[in-house]
C-alpha atoms as a PDB file:
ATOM      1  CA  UNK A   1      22.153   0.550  -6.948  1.00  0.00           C
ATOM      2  CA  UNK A   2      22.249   1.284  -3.048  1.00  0.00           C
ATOM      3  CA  UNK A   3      19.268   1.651  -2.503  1.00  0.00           C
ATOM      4  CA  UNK A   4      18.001   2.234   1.212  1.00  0.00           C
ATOM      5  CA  UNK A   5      15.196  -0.041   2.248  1.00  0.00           C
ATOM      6  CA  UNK A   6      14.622  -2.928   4.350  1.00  0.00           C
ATOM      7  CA  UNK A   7      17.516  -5.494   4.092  1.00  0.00           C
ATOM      8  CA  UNK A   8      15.071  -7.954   3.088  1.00  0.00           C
ATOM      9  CA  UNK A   9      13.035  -6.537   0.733  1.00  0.00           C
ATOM     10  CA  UNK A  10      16.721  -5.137  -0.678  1.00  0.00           C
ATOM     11  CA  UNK A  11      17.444  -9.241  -1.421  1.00  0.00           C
ATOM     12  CA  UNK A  12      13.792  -9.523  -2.830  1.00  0.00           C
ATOM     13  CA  UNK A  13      14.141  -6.815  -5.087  1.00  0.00           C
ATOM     14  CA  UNK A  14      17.913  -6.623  -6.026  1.00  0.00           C
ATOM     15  CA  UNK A  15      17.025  -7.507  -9.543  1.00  0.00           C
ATOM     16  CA  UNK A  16      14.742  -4.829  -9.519  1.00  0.00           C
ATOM     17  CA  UNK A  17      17.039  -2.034  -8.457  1.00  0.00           C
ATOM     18  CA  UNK A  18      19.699  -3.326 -10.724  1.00  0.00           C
ATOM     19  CA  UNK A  19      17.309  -3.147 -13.830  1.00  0.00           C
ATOM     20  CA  UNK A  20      17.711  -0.037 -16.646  1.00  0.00           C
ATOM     21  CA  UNK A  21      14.205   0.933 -15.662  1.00  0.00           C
ATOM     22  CA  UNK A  22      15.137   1.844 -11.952  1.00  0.00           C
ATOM     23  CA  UNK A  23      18.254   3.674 -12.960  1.00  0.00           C
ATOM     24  CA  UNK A  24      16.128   5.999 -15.382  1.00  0.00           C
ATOM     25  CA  UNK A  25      13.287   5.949 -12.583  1.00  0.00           C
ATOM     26  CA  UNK A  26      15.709   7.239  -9.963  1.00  0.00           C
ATOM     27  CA  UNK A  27      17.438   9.581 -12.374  1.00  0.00           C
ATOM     28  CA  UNK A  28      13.789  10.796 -12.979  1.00  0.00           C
ATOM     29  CA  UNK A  29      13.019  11.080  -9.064  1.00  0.00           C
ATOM     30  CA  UNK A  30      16.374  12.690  -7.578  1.00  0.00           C
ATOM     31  CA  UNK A  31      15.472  15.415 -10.447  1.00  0.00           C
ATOM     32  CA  UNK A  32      12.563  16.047  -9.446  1.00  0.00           C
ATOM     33  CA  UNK A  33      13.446  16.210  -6.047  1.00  0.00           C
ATOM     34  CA  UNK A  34      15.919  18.663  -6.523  1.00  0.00           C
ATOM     35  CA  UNK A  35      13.430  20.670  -8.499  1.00  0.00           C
ATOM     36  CA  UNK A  36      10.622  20.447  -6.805  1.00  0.00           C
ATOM     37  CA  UNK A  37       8.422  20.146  -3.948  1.00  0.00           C
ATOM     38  CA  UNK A  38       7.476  16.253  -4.260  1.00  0.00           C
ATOM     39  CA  UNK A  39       5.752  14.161  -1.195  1.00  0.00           C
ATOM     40  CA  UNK A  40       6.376  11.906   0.506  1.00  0.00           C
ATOM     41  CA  UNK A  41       9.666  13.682   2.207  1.00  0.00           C
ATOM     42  CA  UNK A  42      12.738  11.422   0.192  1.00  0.00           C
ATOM     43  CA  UNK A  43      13.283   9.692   3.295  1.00  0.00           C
ATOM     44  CA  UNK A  44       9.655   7.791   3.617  1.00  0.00           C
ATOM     45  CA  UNK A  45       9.861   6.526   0.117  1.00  0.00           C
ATOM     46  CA  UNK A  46      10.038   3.295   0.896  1.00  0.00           C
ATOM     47  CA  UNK A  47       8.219   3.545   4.568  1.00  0.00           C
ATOM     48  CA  UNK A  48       5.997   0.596   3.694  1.00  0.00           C
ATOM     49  CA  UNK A  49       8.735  -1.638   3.233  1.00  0.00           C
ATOM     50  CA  UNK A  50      10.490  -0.552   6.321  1.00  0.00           C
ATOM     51  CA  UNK A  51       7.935  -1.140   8.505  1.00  0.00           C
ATOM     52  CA  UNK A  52       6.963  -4.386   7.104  1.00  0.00           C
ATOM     53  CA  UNK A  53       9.589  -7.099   5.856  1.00  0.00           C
ATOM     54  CA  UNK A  54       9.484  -9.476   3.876  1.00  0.00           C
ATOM     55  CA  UNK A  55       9.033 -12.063   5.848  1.00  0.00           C
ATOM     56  CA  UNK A  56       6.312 -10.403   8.260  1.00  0.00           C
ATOM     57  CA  UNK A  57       3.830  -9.354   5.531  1.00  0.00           C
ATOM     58  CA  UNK A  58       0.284 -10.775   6.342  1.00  0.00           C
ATOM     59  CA  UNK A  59      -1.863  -8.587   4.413  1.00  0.00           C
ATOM     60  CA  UNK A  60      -1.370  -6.236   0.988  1.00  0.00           C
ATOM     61  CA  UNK A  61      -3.516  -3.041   1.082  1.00  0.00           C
ATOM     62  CA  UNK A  62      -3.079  -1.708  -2.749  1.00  0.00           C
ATOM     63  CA  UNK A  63      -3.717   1.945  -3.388  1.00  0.00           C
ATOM     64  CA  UNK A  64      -2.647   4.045  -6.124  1.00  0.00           C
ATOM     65  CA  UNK A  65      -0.804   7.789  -5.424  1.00  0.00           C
ATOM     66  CA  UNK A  66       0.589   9.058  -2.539  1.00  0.00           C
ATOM     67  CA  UNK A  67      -1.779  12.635  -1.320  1.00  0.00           C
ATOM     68  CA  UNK A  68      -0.276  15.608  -2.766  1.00  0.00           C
ATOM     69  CA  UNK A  69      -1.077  18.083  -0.445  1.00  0.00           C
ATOM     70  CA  UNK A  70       1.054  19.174   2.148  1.00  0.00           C
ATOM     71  CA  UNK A  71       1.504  17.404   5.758  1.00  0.00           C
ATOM     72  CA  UNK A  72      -0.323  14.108   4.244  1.00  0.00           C
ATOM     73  CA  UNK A  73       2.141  11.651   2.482  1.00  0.00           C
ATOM     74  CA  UNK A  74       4.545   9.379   4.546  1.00  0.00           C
ATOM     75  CA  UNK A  75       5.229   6.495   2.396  1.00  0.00           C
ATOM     76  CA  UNK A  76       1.952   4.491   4.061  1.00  0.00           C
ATOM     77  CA  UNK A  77      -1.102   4.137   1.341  1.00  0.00           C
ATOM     78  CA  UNK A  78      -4.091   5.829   2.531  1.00  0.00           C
ATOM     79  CA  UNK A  79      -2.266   6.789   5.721  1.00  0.00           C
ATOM     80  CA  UNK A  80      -1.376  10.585   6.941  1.00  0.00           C
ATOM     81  CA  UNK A  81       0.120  11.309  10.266  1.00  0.00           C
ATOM     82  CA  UNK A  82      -1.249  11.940  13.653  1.00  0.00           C
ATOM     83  CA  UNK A  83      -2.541  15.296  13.879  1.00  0.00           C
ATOM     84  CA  UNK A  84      -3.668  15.860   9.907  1.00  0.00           C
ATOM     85  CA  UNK A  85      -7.212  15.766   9.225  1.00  0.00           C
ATOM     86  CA  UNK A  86      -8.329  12.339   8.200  1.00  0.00           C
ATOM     87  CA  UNK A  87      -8.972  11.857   4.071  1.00  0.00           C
ATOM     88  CA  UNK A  88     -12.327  10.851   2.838  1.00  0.00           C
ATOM     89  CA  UNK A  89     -11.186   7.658   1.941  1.00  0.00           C
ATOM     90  CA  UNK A  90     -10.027   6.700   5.256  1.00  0.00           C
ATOM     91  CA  UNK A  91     -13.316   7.534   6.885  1.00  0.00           C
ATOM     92  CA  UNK A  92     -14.943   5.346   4.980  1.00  0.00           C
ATOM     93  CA  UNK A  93     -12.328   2.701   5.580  1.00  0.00           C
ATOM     94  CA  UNK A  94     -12.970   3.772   9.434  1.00  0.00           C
ATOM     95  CA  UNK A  95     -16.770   2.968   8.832  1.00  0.00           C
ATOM     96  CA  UNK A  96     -16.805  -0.083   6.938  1.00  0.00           C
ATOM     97  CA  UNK A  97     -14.585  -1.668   9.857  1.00  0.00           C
ATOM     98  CA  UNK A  98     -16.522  -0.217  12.484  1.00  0.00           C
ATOM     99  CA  UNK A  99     -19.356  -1.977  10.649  1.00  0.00           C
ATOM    100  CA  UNK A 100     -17.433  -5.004  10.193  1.00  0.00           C
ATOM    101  CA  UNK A 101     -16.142  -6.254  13.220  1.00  0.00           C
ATOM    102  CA  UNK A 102     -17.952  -3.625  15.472  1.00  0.00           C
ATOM    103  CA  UNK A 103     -15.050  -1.897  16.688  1.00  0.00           C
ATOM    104  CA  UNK A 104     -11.667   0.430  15.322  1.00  0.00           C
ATOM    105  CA  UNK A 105      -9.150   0.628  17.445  1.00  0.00           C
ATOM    106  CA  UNK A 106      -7.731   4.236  16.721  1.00  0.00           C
ATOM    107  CA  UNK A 107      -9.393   7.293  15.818  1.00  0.00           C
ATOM    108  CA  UNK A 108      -6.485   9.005  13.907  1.00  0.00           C
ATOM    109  CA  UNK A 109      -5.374   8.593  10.157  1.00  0.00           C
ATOM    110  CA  UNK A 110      -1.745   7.306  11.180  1.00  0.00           C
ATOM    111  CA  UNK A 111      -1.743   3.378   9.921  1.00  0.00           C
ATOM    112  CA  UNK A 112       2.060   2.668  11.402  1.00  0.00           C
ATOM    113  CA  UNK A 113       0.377   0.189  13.837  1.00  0.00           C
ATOM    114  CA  UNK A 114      -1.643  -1.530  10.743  1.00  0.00           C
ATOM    115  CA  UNK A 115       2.159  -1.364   9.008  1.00  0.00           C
ATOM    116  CA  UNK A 116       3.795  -2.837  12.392  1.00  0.00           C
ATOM    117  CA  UNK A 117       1.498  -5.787  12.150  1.00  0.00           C
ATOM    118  CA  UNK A 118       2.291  -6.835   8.503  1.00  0.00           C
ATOM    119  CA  UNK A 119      -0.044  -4.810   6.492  1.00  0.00           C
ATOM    120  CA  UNK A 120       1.842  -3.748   3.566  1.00  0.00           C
ATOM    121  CA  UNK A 121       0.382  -0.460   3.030  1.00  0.00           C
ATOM    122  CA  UNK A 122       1.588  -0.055  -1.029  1.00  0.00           C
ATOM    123  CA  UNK A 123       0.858   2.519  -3.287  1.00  0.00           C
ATOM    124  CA  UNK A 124       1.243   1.882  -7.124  1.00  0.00           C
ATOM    125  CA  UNK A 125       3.143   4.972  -7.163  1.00  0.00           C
ATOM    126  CA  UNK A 126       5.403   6.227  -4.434  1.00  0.00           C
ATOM    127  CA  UNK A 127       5.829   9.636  -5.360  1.00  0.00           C
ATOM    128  CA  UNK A 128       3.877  12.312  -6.781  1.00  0.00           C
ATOM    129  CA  UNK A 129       4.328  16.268  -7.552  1.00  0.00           C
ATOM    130  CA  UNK A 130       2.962  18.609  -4.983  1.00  0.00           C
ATOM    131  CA  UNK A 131      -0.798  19.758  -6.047  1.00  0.00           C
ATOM    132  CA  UNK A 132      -0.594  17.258  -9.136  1.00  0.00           C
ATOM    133  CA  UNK A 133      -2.390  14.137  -8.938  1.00  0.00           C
ATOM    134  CA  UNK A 134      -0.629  11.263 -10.809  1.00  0.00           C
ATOM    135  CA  UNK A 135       2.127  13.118 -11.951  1.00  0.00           C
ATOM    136  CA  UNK A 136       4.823  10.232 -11.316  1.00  0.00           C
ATOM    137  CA  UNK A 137       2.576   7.880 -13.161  1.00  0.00           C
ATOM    138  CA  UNK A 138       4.031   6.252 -16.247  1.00  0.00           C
ATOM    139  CA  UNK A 139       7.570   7.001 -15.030  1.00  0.00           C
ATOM    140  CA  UNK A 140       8.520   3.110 -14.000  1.00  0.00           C
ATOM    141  CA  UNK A 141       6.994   3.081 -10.380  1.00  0.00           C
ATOM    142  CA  UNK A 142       4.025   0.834 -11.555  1.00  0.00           C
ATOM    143  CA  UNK A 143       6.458  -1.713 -12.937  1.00  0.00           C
ATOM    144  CA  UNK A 144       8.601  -1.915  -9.906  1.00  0.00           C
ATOM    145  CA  UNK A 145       5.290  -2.393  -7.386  1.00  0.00           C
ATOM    146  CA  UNK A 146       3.698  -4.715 -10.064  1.00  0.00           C
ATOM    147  CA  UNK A 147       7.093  -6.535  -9.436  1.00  0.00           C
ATOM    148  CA  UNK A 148       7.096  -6.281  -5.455  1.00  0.00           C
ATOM    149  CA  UNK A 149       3.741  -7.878  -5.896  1.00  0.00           C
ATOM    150  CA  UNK A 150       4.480 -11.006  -7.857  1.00  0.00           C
ATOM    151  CA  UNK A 151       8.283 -11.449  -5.852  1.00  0.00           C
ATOM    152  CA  UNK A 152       6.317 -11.201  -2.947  1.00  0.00           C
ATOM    153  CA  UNK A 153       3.040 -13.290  -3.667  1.00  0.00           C
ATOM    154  CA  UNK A 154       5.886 -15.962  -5.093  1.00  0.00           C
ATOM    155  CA  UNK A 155       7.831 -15.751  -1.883  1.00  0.00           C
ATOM    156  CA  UNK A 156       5.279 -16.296   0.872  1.00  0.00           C
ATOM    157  CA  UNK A 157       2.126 -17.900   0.735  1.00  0.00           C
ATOM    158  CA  UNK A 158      -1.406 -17.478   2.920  1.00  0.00           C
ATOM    159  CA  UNK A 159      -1.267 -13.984   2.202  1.00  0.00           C
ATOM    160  CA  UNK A 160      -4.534 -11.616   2.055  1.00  0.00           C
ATOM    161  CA  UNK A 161      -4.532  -9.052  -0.798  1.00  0.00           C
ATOM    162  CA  UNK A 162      -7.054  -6.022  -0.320  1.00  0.00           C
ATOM    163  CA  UNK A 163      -8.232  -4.644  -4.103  1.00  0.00           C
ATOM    164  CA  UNK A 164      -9.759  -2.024  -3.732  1.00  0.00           C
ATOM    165  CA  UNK A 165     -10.904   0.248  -7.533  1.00  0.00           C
ATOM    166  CA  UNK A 166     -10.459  -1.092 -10.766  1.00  0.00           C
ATOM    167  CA  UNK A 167      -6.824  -0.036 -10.979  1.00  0.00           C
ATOM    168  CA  UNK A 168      -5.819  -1.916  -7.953  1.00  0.00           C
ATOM    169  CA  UNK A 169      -8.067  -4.720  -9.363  1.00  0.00           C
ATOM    170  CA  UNK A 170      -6.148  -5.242 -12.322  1.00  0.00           C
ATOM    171  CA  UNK A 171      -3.336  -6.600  -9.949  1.00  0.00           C
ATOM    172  CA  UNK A 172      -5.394  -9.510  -9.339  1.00  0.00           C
ATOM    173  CA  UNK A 173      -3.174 -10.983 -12.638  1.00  0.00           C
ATOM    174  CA  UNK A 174      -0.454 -11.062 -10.505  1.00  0.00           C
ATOM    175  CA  UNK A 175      -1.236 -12.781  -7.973  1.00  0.00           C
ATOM    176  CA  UNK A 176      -1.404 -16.764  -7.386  1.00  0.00           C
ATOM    177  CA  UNK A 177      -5.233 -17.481  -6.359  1.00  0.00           C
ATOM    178  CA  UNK A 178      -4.379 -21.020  -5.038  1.00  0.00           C
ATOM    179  CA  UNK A 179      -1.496 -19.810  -2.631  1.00  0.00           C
ATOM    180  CA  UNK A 180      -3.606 -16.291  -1.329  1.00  0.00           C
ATOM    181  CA  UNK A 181      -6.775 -14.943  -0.218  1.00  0.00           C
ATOM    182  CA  UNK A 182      -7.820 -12.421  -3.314  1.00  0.00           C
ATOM    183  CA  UNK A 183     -10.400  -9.684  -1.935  1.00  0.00           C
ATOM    184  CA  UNK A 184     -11.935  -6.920  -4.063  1.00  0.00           C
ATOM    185  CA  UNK A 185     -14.102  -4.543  -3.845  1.00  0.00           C
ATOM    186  CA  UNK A 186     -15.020  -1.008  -4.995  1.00  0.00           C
ATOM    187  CA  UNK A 187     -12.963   2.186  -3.950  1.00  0.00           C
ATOM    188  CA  UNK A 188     -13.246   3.082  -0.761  1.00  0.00           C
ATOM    189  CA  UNK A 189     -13.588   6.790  -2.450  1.00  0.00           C
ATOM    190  CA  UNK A 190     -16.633   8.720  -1.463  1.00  0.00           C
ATOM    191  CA  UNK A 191     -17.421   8.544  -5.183  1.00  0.00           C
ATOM    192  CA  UNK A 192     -17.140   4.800  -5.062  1.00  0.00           C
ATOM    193  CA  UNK A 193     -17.829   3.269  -1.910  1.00  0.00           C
ATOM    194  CA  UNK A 194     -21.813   3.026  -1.441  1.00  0.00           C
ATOM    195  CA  UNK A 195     -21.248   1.100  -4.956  1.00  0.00           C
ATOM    196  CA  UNK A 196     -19.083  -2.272  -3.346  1.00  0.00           C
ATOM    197  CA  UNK A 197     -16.735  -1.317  -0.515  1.00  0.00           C
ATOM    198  CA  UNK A 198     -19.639  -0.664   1.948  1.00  0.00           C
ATOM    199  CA  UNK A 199     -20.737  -4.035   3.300  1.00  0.00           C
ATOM    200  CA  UNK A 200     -17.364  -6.112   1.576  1.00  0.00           C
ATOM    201  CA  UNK A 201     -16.403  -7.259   4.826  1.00  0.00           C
ATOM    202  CA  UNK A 202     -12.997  -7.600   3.968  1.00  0.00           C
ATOM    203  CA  UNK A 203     -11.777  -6.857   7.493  1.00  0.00           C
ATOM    204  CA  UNK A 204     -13.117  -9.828   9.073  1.00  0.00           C
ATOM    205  CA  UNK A 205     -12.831 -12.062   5.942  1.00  0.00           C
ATOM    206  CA  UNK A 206      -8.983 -11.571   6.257  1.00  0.00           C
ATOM    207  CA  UNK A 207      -8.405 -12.139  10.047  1.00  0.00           C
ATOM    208  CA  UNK A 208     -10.368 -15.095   9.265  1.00  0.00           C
ATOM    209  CA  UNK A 209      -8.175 -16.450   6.170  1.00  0.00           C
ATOM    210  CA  UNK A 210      -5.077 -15.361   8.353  1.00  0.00           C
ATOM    211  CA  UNK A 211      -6.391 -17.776  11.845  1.00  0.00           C
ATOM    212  CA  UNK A 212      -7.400 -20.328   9.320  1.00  0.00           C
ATOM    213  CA  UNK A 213      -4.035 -20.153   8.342  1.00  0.00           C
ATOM    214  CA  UNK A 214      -1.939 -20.373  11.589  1.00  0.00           C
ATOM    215  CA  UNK A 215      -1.777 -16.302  12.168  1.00  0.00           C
ATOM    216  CA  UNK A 216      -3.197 -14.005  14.263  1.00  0.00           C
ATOM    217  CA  UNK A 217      -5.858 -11.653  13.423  1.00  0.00           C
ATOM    218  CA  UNK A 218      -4.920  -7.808  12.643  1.00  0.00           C
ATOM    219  CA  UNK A 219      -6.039  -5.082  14.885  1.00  0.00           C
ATOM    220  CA  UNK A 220      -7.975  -3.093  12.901  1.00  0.00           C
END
């Protein structure tokens, strides 16, 4: 399938979008599109990837949907754009690196500069119904970024991998602990975070891994 995306994620994941699950998937998704009001807009699908290739990926940040609501989604996980109010989650992802490394050096919810410096922001999911929480679950997405994960974790090594929940967790599986730096920790939801992602100190603990490793440190 022609499938528009960063050339070299397209030669990572050919198999992928040749597979019967990614025709039915994107049968599924132009449907919907054409239906429905579904974020992110078509064209930021596959944002993450465009803003990060293959060969420039430092870090994996692992969340689950994209937001549902309108103005939020651009293809980033846990990202919305400059101007929309910043999600819960993302405040506390703003705290615990304030708390981290004593600093954050933006104050809106737009992660593009995170994504420009090889954080692969990924959602489980890239698309979701308007006002429906995890309605594009179960519809092949999860297989395809289960697959990104263990193309990409076989492809590079010294990579950092941010866990953060129980669902993002379970990725773990995937991943080779002897070639990458494996970090988990609870959600950074407000229902979740003073139980684990307060205090995990993942921020530091990966620009460490990554100048251990010959790379420079992220700019949180």
């Amino acid at each position: 399938m022609n499938v528009r995306i960063d050339k070299t994620w397209q030669e990572l994941l050919s198999e992928e979008f040749s597979a019967p699950y990614f025709k039915t998937l994107t049968d599924f998704v132009r449907q919907e599109y054409s239906t429905t009001t579904i974020y992110p807009p078509a064209s930021l699908i596959f944002n993450a990837f465009d803003h990060c290739p293959v060969d420039k990926v430092r870090v994996v940040i692992l969340g689950q949907d994209p937001y549902h609501e309108p103005y939020q989604a651009m293809g980033l996980s846990f990202s919305v754009p400059k101007g929309v109010m910043i999600p819960r989650s993302l405040q506390n992802i703003y705290k615990e690196i304030q708390s981290d490394i004593g600093h954050i050096s933006q104050t809106d919810g737009d992660l593009t500069r995170w994504a420009d410096q090889g954080v692969l922001l990924l959602n489980a999911t890239l698309t979701v119904r308007a006002h429906a929480a995890a309605s594009h679950q179960g519809r092949g997405w999860e297989l395809f970024t289960d697959n990104v994960v263990r193309r990409l974790q076989a492809a590079r090594s010294g990579l950092v991998f941010m866990l953060w929940g129980a669902y993002a967790g379970r990725k773990a599986e995937l991943i080779d602990r002897e070639r990458h730096l494996i970090l988990t920790a609870a959600h950074p939801s407000p229902l979740s975070a003073s139980r684990g992602f307060f205090g995990c100190k993942h921020f530091s603990k990966a620009n460490e891994y990554l100048v251990a490793h010959g790379e420079s440190a992220i700019e949180w």
